[in-house]
C-alpha atoms as a PDB file:
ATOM      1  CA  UNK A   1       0.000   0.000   0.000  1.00  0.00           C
ATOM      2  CA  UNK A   2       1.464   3.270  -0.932  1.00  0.00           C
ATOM      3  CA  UNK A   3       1.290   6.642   1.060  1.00  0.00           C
ATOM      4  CA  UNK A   4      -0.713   9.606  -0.436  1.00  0.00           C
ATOM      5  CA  UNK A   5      -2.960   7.118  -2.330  1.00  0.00           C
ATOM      6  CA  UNK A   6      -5.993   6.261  -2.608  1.00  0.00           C
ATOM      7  CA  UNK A   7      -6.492   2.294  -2.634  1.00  0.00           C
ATOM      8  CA  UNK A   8      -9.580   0.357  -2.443  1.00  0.00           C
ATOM      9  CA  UNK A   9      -9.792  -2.520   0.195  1.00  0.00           C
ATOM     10  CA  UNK A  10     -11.867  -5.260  -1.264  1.00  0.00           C
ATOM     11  CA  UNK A  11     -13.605  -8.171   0.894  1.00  0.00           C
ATOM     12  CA  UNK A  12     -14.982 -11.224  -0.278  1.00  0.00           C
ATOM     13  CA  UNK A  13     -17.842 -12.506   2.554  1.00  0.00           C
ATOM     14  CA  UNK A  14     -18.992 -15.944   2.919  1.00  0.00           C
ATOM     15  CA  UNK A  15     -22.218 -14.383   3.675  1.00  0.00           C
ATOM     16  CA  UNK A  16     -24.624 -11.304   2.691  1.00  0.00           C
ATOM     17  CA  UNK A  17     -23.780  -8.121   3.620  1.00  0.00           C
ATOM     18  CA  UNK A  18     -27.419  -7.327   4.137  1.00  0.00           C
ATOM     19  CA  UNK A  19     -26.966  -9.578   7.538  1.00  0.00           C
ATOM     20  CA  UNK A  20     -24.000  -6.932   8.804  1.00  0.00           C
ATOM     21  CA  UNK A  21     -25.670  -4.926  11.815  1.00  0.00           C
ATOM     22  CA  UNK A  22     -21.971  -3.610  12.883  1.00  0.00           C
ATOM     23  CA  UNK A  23     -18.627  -3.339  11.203  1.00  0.00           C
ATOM     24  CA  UNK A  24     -15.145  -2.294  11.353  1.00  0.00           C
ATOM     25  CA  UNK A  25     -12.419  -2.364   9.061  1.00  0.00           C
ATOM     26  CA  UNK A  26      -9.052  -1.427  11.261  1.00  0.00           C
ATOM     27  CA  UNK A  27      -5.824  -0.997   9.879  1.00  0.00           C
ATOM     28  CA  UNK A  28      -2.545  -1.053  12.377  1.00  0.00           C
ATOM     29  CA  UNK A  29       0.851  -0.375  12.399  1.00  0.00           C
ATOM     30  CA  UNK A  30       3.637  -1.420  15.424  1.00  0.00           C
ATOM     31  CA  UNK A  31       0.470  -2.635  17.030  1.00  0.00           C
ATOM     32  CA  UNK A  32      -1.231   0.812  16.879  1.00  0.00           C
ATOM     33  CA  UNK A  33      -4.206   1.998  15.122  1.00  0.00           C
ATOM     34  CA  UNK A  34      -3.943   3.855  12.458  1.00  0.00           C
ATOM     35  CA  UNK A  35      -6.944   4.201  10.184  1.00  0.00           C
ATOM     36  CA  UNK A  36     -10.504   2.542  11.369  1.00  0.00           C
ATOM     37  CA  UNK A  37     -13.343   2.657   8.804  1.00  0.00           C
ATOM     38  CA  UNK A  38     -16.646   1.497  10.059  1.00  0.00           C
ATOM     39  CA  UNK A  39     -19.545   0.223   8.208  1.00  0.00           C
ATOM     40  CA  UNK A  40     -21.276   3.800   7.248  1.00  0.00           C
ATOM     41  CA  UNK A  41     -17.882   4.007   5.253  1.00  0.00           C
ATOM     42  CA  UNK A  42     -18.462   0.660   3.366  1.00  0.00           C
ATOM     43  CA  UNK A  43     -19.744   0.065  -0.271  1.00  0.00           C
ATOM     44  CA  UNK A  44     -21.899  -3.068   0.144  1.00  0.00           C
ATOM     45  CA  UNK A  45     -22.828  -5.380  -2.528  1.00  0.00           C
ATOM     46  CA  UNK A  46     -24.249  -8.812  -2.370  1.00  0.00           C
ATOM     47  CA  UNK A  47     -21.160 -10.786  -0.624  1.00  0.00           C
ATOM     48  CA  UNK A  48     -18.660  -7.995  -1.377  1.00  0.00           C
ATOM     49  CA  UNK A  49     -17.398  -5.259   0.475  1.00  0.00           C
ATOM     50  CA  UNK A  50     -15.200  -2.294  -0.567  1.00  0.00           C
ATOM     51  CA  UNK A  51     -13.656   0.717   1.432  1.00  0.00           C
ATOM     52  CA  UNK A  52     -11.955   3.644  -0.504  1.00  0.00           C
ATOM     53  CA  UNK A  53      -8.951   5.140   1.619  1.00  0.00           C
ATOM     54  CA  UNK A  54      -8.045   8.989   1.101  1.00  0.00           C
ATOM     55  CA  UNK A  55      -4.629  10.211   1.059  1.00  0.00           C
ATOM     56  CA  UNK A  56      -5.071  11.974   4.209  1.00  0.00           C
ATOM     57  CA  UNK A  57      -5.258   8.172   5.711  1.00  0.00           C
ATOM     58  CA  UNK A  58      -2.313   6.412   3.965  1.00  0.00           C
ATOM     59  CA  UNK A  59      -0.358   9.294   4.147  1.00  0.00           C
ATOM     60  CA  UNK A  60      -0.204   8.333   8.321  1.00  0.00           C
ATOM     61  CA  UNK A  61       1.466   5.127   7.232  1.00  0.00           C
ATOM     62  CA  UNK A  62       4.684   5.027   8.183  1.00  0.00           C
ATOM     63  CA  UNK A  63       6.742   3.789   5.150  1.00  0.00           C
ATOM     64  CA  UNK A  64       8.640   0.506   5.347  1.00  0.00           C
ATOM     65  CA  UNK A  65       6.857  -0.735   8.317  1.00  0.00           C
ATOM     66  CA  UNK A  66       4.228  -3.776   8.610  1.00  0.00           C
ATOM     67  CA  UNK A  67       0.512  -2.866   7.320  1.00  0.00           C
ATOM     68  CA  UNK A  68      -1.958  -5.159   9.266  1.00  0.00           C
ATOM     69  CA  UNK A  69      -5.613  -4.920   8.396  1.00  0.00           C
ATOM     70  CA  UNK A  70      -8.786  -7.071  10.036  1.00  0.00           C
ATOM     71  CA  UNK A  71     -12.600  -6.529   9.339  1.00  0.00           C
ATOM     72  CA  UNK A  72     -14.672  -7.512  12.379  1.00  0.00           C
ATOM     73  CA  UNK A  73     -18.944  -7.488  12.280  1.00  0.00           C
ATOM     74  CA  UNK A  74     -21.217  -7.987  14.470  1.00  0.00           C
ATOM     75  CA  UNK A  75     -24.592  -9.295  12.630  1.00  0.00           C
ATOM     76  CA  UNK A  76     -28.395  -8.861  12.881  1.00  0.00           C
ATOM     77  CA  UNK A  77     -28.508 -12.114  15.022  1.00  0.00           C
ATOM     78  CA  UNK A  78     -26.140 -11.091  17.685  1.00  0.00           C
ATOM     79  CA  UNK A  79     -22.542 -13.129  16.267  1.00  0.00           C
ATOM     80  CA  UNK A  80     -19.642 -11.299  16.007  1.00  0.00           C
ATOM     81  CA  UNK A  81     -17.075 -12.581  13.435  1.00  0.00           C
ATOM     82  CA  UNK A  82     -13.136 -11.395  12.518  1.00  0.00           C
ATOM     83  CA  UNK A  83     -11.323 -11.851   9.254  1.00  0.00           C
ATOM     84  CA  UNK A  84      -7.898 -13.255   9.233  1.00  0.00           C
ATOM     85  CA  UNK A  85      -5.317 -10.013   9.716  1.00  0.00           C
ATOM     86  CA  UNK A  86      -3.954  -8.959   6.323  1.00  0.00           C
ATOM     87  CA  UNK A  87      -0.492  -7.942   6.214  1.00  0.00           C
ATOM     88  CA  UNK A  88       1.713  -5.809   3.643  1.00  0.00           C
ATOM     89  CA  UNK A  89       4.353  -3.389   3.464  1.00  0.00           C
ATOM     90  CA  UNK A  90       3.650  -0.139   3.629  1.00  0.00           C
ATOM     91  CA  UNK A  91       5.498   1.542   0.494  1.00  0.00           C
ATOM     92  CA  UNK A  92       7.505   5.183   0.305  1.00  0.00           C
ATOM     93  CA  UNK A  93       6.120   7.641  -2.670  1.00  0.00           C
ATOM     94  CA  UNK A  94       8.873  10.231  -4.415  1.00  0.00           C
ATOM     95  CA  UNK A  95       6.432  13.186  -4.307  1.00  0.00           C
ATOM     96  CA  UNK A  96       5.029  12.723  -0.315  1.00  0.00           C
ATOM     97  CA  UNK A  97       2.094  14.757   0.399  1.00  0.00           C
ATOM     98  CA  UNK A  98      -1.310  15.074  -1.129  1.00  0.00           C
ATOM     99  CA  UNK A  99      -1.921  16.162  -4.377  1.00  0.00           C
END
């Protein structure tokens, strides 16, 4: 994931979306927080989820370091569920800042 950009996070469910009461998608670095998107911030379709990041957001990545990224819901019937963590690098940009 590169800083200053504006990537799409893309989830494949094993259920419908329409069954999501709660949500979070949290992205970490050196066990912090960094960004956390929750479910008002979501583009829901079928059994697919997608969250836009702005460059404001990825630009708080600190370059070189582990990305980790987990979505956890909560849905209409009460169970709450976690995706595996995600991990990637985040990656440096020659012209920082947005544009």
């Amino acid at each position: 994931m590169y800083r200053a950009t504006t990537p799409t996070l893309k989830f494949e469910l094993p259920l419908e979306t329409n069954t999501i009461a709660v949500g979070y998608i949290t992205i970490a670095q050196s066990g912090k927080t960094i960004v956390e998107k929750p479910l008002s911030s979501w583009t829901l379709q079928g059994k697919n989820v997608k969250v836009v990041l702005t460059q404001e957001e990825t630009m708080k990545l600190v370059p070189g370091l582990n990305v980790e990224i987990q979505m956890r819901i909560r849905l209409a019937d009460g169970t709450a569920l976690a995706s595996k963590i995600f991990s990637l690098t985040a990656e440096r940009v020659l012209k920082d800042g947005e544009i």
